[in-house]
Protein backbone atom coordinates (compact mmCIF):
# COMPACT_ATOMS: atom_id res chain seq x y z
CA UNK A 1 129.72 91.21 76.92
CA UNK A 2 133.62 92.45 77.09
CA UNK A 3 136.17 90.36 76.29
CA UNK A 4 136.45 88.45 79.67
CA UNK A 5 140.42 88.47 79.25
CA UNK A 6 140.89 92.00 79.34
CA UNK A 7 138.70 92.67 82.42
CA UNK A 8 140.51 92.59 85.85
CA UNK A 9 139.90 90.42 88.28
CA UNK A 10 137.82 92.88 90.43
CA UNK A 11 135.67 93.90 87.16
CA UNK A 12 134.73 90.34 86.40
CA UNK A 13 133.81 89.65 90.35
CA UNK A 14 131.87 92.90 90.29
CA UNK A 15 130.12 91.53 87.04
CA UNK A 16 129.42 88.29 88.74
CA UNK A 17 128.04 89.99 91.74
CA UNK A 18 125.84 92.34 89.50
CA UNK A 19 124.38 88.69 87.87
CA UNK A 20 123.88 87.04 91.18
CA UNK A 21 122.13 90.04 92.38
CA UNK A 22 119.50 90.43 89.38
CA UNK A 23 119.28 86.53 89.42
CA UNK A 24 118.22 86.96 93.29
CA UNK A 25 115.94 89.75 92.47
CA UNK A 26 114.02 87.86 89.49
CA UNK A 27 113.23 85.08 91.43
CA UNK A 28 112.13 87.80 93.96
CA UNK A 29 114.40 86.60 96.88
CA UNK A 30 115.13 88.48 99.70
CA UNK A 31 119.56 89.19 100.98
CA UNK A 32 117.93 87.43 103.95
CA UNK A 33 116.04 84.85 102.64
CA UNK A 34 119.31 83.82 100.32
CA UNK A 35 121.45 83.63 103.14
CA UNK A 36 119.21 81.74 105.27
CA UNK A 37 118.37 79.49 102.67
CA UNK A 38 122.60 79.40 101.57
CA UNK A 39 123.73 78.88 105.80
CA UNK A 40 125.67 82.31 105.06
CA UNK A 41 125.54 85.60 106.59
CA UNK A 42 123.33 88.53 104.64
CA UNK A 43 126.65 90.72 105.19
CA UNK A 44 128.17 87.84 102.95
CA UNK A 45 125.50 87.99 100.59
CA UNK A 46 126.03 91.51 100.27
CA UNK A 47 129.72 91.88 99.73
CA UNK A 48 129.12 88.86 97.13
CA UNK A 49 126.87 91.16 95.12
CA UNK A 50 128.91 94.15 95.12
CA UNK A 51 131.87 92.44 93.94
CA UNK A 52 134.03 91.17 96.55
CA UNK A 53 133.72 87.30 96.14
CA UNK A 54 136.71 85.94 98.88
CA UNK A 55 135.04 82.57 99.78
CA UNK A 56 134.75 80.25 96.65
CA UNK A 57 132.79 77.40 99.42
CA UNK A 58 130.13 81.08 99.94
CA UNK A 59 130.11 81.37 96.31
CA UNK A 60 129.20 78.26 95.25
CA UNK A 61 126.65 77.70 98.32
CA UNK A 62 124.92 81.01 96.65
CA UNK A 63 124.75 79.33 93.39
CA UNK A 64 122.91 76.46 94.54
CA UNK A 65 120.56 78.31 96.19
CA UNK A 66 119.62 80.29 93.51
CA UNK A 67 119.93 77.11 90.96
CA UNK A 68 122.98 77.94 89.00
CA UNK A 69 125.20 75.70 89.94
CA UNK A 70 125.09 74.48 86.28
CA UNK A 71 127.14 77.46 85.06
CA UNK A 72 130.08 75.81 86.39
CA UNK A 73 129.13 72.32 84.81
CA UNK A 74 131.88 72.51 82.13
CA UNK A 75 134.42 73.00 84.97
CA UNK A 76 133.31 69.45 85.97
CA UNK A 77 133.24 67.34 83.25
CA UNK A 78 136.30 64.98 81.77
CA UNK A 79 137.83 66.10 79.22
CA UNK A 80 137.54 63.95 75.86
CA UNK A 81 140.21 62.38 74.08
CA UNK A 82 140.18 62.90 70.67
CA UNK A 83 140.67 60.01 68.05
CA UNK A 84 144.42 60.78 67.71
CA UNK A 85 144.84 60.77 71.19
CA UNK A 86 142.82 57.56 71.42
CA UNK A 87 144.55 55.75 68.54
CA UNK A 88 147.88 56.49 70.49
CA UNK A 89 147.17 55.68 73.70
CA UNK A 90 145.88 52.53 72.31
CA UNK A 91 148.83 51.80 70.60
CA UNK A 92 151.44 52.53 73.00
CA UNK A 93 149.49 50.25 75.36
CA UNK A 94 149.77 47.41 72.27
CA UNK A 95 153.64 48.74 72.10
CA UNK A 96 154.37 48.24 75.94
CA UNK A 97 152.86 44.95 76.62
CA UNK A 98 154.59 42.65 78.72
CA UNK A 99 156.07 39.59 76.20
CA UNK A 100 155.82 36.05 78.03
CA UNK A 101 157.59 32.78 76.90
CA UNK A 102 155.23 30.30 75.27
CA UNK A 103 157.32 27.39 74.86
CA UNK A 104 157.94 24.46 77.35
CA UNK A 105 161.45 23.23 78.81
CA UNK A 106 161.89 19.94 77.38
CA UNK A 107 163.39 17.10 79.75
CA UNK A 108 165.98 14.67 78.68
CA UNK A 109 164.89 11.14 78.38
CA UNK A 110 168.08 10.20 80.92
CA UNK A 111 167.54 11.79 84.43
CA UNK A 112 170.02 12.79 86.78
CA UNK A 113 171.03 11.43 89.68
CA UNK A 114 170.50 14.12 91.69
């Protein structure tokens, strides 16, 4: 595969369409069956697979239909921290905690008359 970064938008949305199209085809689904099965129109299955992707909510209906929804997975998951960042955040927690008194007020032995 090209470098991702130096293809254009439109080249990597034709590319996508191109995928989703022999994806369809291997699991020997019909345009109509797909949109049926994806609550889209066929015309939006078609201009999908030629390349013109405008409706991400379309898109990603598409994927689940055809089961690839995990190709996006990544783009869902939390990022780790790594041990650095954990050590710090630990530490500035440690750093910013609130300091309370411990000790007591002590009375006099003579009380007022107030």
């Amino acid at each position: 595969m090209d470098d991702i970064y130096s293809l254009s938008d439109i080249q990597i949305q034709e590319k996508i369409g191109q995928k989703l199209k022999a994806v369809r085809l291997k699991q020997n689904i019909t345009q109509d069956s797909l949109a049926e099965s994806s609550s889209i129109s066929r015309s939006s299955v078609q201009k999908i697979e030629s390349g013109e992707i405008r409706s991400f909510d379309v898109f990603l209906r598409i994927l689940r239909t055809l089961g690839m929804l995990d190709e996006l997975a990544h783009l869902c998951e939390e990022e780790q921290m790594s041990p650095n960042e954990y050590f710090e955040m630990v530490n500035s927690v440690k750093r910013n905690r609130r300091k309370r008194a411990v000790g007591t007020i002590k009375k006099d032995k003579e009380e007022s008359e107030w």
